[in-house]
Protein backbone atom coordinates (compact mmCIF):
# COMPACT_ATOMS: atom_id res chain seq x y z
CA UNK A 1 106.49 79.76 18.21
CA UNK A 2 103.58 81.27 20.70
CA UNK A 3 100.52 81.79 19.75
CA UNK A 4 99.70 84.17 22.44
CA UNK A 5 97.23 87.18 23.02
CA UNK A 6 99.42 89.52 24.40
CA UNK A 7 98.49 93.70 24.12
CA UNK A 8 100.40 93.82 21.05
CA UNK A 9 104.06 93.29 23.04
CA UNK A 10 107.08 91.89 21.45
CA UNK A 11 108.72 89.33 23.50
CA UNK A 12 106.95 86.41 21.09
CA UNK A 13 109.10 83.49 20.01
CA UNK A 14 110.99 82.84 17.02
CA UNK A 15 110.15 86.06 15.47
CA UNK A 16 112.81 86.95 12.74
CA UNK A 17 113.90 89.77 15.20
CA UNK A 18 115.08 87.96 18.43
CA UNK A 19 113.34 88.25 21.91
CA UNK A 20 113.72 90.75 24.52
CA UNK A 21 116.57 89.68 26.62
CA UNK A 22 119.59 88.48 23.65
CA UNK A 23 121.04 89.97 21.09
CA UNK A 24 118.74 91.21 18.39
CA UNK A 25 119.18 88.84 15.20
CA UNK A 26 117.93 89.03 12.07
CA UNK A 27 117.99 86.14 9.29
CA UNK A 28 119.40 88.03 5.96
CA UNK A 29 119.01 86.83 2.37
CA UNK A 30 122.12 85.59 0.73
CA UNK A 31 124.09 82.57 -0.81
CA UNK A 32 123.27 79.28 -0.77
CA UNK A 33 124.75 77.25 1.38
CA UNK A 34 126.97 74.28 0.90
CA UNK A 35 126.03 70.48 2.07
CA UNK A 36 128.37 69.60 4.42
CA UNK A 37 127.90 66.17 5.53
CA UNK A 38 129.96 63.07 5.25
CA UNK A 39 129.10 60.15 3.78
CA UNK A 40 129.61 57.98 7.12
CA UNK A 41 127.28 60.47 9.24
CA UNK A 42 124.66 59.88 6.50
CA UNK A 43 124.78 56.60 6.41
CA UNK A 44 124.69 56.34 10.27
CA UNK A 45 121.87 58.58 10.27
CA UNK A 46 119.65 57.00 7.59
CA UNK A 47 118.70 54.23 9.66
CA UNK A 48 116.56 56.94 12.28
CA UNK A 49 114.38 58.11 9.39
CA UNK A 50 112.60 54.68 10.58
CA UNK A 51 109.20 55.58 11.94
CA UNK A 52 109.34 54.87 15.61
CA UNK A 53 106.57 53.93 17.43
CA UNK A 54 107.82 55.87 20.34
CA UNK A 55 106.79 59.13 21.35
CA UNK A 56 108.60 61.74 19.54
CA UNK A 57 111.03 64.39 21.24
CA UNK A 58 111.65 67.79 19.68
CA UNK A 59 113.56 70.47 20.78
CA UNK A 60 113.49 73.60 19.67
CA UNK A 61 117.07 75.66 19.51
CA UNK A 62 116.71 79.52 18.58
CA UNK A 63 119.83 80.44 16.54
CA UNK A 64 120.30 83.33 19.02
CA UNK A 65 121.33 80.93 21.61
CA UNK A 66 124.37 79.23 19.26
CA UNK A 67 126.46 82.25 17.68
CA UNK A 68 127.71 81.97 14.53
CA UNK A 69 130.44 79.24 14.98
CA UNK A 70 128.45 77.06 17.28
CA UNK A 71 130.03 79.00 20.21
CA UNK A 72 127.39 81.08 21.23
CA UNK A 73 126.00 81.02 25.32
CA UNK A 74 124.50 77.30 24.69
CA UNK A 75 127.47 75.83 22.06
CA UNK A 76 126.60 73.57 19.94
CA UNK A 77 128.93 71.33 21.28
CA UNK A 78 127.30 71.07 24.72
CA UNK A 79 123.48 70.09 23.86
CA UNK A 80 122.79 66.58 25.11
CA UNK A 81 121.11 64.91 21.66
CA UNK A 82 120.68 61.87 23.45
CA UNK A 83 117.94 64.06 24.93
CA UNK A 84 115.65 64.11 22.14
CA UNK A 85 114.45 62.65 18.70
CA UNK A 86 114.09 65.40 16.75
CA UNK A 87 115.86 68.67 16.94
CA UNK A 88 114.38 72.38 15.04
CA UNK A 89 116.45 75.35 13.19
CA UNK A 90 114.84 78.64 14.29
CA UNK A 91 113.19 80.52 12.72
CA UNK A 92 113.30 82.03 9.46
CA UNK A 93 111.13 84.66 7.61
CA UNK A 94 108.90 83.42 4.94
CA UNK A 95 109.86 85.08 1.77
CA UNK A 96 109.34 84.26 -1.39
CA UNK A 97 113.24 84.87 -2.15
CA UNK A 98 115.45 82.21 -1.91
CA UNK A 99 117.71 80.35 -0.14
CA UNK A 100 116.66 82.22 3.07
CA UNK A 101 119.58 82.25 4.33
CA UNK A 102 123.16 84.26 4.13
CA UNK A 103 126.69 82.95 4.66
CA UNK A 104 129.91 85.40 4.97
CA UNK A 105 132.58 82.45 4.83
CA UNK A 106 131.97 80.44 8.31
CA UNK A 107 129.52 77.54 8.65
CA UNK A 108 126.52 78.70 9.36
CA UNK A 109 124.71 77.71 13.08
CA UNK A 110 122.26 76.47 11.10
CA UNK A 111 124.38 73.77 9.42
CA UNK A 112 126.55 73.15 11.98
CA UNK A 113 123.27 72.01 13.99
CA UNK A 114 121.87 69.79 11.03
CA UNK A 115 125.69 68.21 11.21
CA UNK A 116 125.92 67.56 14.93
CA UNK A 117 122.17 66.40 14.66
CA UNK A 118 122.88 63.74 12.63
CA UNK A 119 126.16 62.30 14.14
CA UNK A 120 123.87 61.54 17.06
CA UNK A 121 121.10 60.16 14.84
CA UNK A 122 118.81 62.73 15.41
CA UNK A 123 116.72 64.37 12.93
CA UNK A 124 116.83 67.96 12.23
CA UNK A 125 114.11 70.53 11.10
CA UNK A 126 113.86 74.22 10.48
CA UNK A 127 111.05 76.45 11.24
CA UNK A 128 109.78 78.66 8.61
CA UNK A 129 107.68 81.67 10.13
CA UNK A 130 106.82 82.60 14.18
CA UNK A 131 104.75 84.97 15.81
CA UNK A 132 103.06 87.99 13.82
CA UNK A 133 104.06 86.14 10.46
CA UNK A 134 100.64 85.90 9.03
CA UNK A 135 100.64 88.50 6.61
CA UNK A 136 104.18 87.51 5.33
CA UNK A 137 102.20 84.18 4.79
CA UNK A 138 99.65 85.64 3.09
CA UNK A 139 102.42 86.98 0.51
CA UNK A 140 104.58 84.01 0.16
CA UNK A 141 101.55 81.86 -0.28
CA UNK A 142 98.94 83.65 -2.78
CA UNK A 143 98.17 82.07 -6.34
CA UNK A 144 101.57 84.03 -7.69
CA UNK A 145 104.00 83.60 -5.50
CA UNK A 146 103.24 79.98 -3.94
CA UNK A 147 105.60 77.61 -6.49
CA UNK A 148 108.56 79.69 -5.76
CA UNK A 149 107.95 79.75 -1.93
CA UNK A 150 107.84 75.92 -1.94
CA UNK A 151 110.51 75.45 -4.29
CA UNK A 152 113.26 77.77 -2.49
CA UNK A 153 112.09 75.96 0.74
CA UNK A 154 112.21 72.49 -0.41
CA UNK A 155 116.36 73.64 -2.26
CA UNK A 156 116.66 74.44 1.18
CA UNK A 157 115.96 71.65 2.96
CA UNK A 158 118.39 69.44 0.27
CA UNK A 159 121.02 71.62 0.42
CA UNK A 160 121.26 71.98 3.72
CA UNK A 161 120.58 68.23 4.27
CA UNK A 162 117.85 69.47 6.75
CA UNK A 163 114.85 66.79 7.37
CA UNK A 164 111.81 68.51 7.12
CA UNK A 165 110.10 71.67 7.88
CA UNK A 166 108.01 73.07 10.94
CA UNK A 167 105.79 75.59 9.87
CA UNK A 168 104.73 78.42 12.30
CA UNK A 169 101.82 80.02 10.79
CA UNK A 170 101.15 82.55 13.40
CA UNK A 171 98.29 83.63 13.83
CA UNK A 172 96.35 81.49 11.97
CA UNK A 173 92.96 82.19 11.60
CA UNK A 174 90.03 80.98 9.33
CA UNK A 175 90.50 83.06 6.53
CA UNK A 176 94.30 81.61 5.96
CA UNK A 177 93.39 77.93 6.05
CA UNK A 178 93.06 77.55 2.23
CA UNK A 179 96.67 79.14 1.32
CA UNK A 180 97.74 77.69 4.75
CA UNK A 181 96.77 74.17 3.62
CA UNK A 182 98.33 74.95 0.32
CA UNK A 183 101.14 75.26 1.06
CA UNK A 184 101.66 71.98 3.45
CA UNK A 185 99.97 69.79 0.18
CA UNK A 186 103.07 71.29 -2.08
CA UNK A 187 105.86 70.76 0.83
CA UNK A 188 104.56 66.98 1.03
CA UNK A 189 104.47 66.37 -2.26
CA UNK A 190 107.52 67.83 -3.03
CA UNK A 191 108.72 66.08 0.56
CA UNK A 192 107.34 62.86 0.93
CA UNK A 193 107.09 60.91 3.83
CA UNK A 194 108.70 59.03 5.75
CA UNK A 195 111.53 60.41 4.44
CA UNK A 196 111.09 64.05 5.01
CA UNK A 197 109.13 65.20 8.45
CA UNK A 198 106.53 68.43 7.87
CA UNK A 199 105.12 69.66 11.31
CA UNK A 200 102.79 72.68 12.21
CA UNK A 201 102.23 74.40 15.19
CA UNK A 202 98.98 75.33 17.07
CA UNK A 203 97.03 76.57 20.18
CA UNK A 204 94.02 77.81 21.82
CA UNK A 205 91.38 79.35 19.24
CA UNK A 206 93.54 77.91 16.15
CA UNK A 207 90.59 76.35 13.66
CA UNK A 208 90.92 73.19 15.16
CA UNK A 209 88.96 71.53 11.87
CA UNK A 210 91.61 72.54 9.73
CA UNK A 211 94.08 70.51 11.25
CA UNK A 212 91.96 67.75 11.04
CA UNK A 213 91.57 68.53 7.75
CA UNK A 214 95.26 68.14 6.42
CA UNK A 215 96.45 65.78 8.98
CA UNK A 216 97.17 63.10 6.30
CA UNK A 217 99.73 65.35 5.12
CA UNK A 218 101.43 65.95 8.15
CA UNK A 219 103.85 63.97 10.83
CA UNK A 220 102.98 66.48 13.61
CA UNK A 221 101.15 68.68 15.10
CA UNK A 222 102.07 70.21 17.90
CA UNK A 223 100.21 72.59 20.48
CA UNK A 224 101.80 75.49 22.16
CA UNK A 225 100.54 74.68 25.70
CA UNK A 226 102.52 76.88 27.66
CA UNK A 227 101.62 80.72 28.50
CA UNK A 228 98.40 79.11 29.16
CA UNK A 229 97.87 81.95 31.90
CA UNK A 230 97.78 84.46 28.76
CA UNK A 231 93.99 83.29 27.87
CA UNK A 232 92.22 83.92 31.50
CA UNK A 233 89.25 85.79 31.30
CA UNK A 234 91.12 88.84 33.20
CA UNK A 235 88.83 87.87 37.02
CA UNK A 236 91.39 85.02 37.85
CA UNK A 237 95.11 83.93 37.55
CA UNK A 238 96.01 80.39 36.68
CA UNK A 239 98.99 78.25 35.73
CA UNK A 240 100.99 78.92 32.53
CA UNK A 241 101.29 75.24 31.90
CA UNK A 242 99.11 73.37 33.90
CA UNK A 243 98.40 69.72 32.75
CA UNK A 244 95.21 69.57 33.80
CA UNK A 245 92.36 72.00 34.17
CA UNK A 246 91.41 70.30 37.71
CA UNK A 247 87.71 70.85 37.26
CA UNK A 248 88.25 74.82 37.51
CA UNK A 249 86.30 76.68 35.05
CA UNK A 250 86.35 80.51 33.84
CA UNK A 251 84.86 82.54 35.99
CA UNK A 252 83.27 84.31 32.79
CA UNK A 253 81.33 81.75 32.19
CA UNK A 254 81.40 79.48 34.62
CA UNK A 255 81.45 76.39 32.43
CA UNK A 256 84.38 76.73 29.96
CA UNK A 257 87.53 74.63 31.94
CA UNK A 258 90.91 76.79 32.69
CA UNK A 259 93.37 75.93 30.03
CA UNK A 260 95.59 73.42 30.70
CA UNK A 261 97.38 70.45 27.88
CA UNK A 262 94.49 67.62 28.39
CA UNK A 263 91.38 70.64 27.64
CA UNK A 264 93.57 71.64 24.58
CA UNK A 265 94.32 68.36 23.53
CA UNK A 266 90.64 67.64 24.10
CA UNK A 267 89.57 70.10 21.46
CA UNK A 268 91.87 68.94 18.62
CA UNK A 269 90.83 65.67 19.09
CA UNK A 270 87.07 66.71 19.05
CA UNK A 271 87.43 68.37 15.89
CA UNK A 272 88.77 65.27 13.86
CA UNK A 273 93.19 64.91 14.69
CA UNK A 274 94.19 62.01 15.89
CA UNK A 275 95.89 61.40 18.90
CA UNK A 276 99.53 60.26 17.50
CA UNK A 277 99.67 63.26 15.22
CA UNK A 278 99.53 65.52 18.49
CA UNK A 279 102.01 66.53 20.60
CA UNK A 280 101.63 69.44 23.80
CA UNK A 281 104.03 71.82 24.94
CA UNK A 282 106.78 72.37 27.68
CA UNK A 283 108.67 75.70 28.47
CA UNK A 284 111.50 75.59 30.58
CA UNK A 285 109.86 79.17 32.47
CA UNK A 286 106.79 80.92 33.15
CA UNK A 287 105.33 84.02 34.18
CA UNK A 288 105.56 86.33 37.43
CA UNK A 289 102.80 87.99 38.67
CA UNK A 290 103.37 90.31 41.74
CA UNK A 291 100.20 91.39 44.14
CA UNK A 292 99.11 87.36 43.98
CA UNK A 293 100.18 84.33 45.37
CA UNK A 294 98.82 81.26 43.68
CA UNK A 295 96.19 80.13 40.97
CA UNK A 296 92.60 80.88 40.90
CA UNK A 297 92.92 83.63 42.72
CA UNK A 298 91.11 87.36 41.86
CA UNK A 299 93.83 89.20 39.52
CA UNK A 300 92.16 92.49 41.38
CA UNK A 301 95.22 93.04 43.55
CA UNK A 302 97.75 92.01 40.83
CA UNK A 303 100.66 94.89 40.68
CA UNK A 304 102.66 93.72 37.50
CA UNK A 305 102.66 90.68 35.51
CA UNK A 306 106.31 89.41 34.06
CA UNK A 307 105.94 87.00 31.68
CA UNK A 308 108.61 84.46 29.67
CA UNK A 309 111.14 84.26 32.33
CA UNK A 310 113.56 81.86 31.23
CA UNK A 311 114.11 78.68 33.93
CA UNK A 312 117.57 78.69 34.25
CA UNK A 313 117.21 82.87 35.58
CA UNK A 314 113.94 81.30 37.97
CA UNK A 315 116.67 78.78 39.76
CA UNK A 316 119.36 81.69 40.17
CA UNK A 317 116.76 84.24 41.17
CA UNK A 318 113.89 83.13 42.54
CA UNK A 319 113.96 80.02 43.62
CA UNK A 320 113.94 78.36 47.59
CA UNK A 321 113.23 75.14 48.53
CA UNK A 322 110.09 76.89 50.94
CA UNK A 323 108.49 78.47 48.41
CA UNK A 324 108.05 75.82 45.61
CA UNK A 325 104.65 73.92 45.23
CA UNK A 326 103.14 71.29 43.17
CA UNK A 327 99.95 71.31 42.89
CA UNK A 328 99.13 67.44 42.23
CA UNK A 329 95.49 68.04 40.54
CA UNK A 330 96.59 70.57 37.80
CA UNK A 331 100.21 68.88 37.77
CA UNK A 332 102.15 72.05 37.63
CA UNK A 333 104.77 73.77 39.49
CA UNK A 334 104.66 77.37 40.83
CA UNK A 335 106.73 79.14 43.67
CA UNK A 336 104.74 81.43 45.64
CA UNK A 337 105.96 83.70 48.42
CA UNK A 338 101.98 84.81 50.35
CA UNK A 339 102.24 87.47 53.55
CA UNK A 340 99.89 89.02 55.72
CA UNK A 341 100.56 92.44 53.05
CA UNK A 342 99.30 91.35 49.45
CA UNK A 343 101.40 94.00 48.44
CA UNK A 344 104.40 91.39 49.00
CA UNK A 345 102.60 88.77 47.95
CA UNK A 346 104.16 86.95 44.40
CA UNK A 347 103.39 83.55 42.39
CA UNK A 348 105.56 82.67 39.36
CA UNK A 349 104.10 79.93 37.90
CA UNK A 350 106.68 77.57 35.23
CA UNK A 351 107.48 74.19 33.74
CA UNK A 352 110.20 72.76 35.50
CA UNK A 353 111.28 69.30 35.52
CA UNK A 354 108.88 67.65 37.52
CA UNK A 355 106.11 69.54 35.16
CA UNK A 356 108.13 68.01 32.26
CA UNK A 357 107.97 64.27 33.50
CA UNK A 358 104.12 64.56 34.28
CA UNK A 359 103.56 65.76 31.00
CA UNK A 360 105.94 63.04 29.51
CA UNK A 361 103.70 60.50 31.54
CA UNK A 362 100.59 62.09 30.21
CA UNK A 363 101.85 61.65 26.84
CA UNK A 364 102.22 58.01 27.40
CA UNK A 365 99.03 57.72 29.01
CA UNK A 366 97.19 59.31 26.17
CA UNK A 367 99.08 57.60 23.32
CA UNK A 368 100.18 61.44 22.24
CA UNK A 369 102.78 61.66 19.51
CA UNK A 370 104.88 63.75 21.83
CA UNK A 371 106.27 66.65 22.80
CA UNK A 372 107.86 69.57 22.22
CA UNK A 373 110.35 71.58 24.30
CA UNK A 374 110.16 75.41 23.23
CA UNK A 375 112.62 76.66 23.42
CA UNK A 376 115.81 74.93 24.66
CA UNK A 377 117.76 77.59 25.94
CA UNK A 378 115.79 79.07 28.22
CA UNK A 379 116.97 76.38 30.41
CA UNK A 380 120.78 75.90 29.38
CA UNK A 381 122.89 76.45 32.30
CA UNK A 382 125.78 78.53 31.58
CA UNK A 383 127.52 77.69 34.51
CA UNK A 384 127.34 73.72 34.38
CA UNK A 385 127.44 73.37 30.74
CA UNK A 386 124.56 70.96 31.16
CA UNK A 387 120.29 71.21 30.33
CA UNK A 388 118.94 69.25 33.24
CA UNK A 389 115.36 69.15 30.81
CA UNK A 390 117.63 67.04 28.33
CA UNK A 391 118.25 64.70 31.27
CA UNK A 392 115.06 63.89 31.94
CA UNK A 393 114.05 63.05 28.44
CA UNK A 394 116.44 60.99 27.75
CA UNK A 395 115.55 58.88 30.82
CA UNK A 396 112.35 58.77 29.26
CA UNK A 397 113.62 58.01 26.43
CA UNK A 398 115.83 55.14 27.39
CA UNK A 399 112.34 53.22 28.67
């Protein structure tokens, strides 16, 4: 779910082959699975395919978090849906075999998420794709295979009385638009709206145009603006999530602002989307960099450079009251820890939930879509059996 620059490492999100840090998973190929919904959670569900004229909420929840029951180290049982609008299945490898999916007898997580989604009226989605998918893509999607890809993914989605589809088209560059585009014209016809949701993802250096371009077709798009840190020039270090660029510029060129949401949203909305189709990022963690000890500093003295470090492992590990900071220009949140010995010196720079109400309030300001929280685990607490991220939207939510 990243669209990241990263030296060819593999700790990207919702690849088919899970992160660095859980248990390996791969999605297999298999039978289909059977609808299991009842007719009362349908019918107390149909009245949330509404369109709302609030912003959306969507959480992402990787299928290495839930085990194969439900039970896994975030159950199923224990995510708060009252925290969000819209929940996503992830991911899944694009194939042009169908139904994507195996089952050896249990429920699947996948289904038993779609069930628990709607018995709390929320909607839920699947992703199809993730980081390093593109030539996958590029196979599922050519002149021969396309009507099958669409077809197994739309039998999907009814059987598994999923919502929609997020597609994760990673990295997509100019050359892909065409079959990109393609394939999001045959999901919404096959799909239509308001009935079925079809999102994509995006970020920094994505052809912004071509977004613009099939926006008609689509209910969201959402940008990936976290890891934000990934894309400095390599002089200075800067926020992974920063909602502002605070009138700092790349010392590269001295004119090109510092990532942050608002200079990403600004370029999506220069190239033609609209504002209510968009919605930015949050990431319960950030990155570590060691020989540092804030933003906009020279990255000449850094020592190492950690990055994805889930939130809930910041509170238990890093975390003190003295060293947090929020910087009220950018609106982010970093802890540093800065001695006379640079050597010592660390910043660790991450969206907690102070970042996640500024952005929710930025959202509102803007008259965003919404936003997405990627990925929802990262900031389950195994020891409280609670997602304080989930509490705070659904404050929001309740306004």
């Amino acid at each position: 779910m990243k669209y990241i620059h990263r030296c060819g490492c593999l700790q990207h999100r919702g690849k088919p082959r899970i992160r660095v840090g859980h248990k390996e998973e791969e999605i297999l190929i298999g039978k289909r699975i059977p609808l299991v919904v009842v007719g009362l959670v349908v019918l107390i569900f149909a009245g949330s395919l509404e369109a709302s004229t609030k912003p959306w909420v969507m959480a992402y929840v990787g299928d290495w978090w839930l085990g194969y029951n439900g039970d896994g180290t975030m159950p199923i049982g224990k995510i708060n849906f009252k925290g969000m609008t819209d929940c996503d299945y992830m991911s899944i490898l694009p194939t042009t075999k169908a139904p994507f999916m195996d089952t050896t007898g249990n429920i699947h997580p996948a289904q038993l998420l779609v069930d628990s989604a709607h018995a709390a009226g929320v909607k839920c989605t699947f992703t199809i794709g993730a980081w390093y998918t593109e030539s996958a893509f590029q196979t599922a999607t050519n002149a021969t295979n396309l009507s099958t890809f669409v077809s197994g993914l739309v039998n999907f989605v009814k059987e598994c009385g999923f919502d929609g589809i997020d597609i994760d088209w990673e990295p997509l560059v100019a050359s892909d638009t065409t079959q990109w585009a393609n394939l999001i014209k045959g999901l919404r016809q096959a799909l239509p709206s308001p009935q079925y949701r079809i999102s994509v993802t995006g970020g920094w250096g994505s052809p912004y145009a071509a977004y613009a371009s099939v926006q008609s077709y689509l209910d969201q798009i959402d940008i990936m603006t976290y890891d934000l840190d990934t894309y400095a020039s390599g002089y200075n270090s800067w926020y992974a999530a920063s909602v502002y660029s605070n009138g700092f510029t790349d010392p590269y060129d001295n004119t090109t602002p510092v990532p942050s949401c608002n200079y990403l949203v600004g370029l999506y909305e220069t190239a033609g989307v609209s504002a209510s189709k968009l919605a930015i990022g949050c990431e319960p963690g950030g990155d570590l960099w060691t020989g540092i000890s804030g933003a906009n500093q020279s990255i000449a003295t850094v020592k190492t450079w950690t990055v994805d470090i889930a939130y809930d492992t910041i509170m238990a590990k890093y975390y003190k009251p003295s060293l947090y900071h929020w910087d009220s220009g950018a609106e982010a949140s970093y802890l540093s820890f800065d001695t006379t010995d640079t050597n010592l010196d660390w910043f660790l720079s991450y969206d907690d939930t102070t970042a996640l109400a500024a952005k929710l309030l930025y959202v509102k300001k803007t008259g965003l879509g919404g936003i997405i929280i990627y990925e929802l685990g990262m900031s389950y607490d195994t020891k409280t059996g609670t997602n304080p991220f989930l509490t705070v939207t659904q404050n929001f939510l309740r306004k």
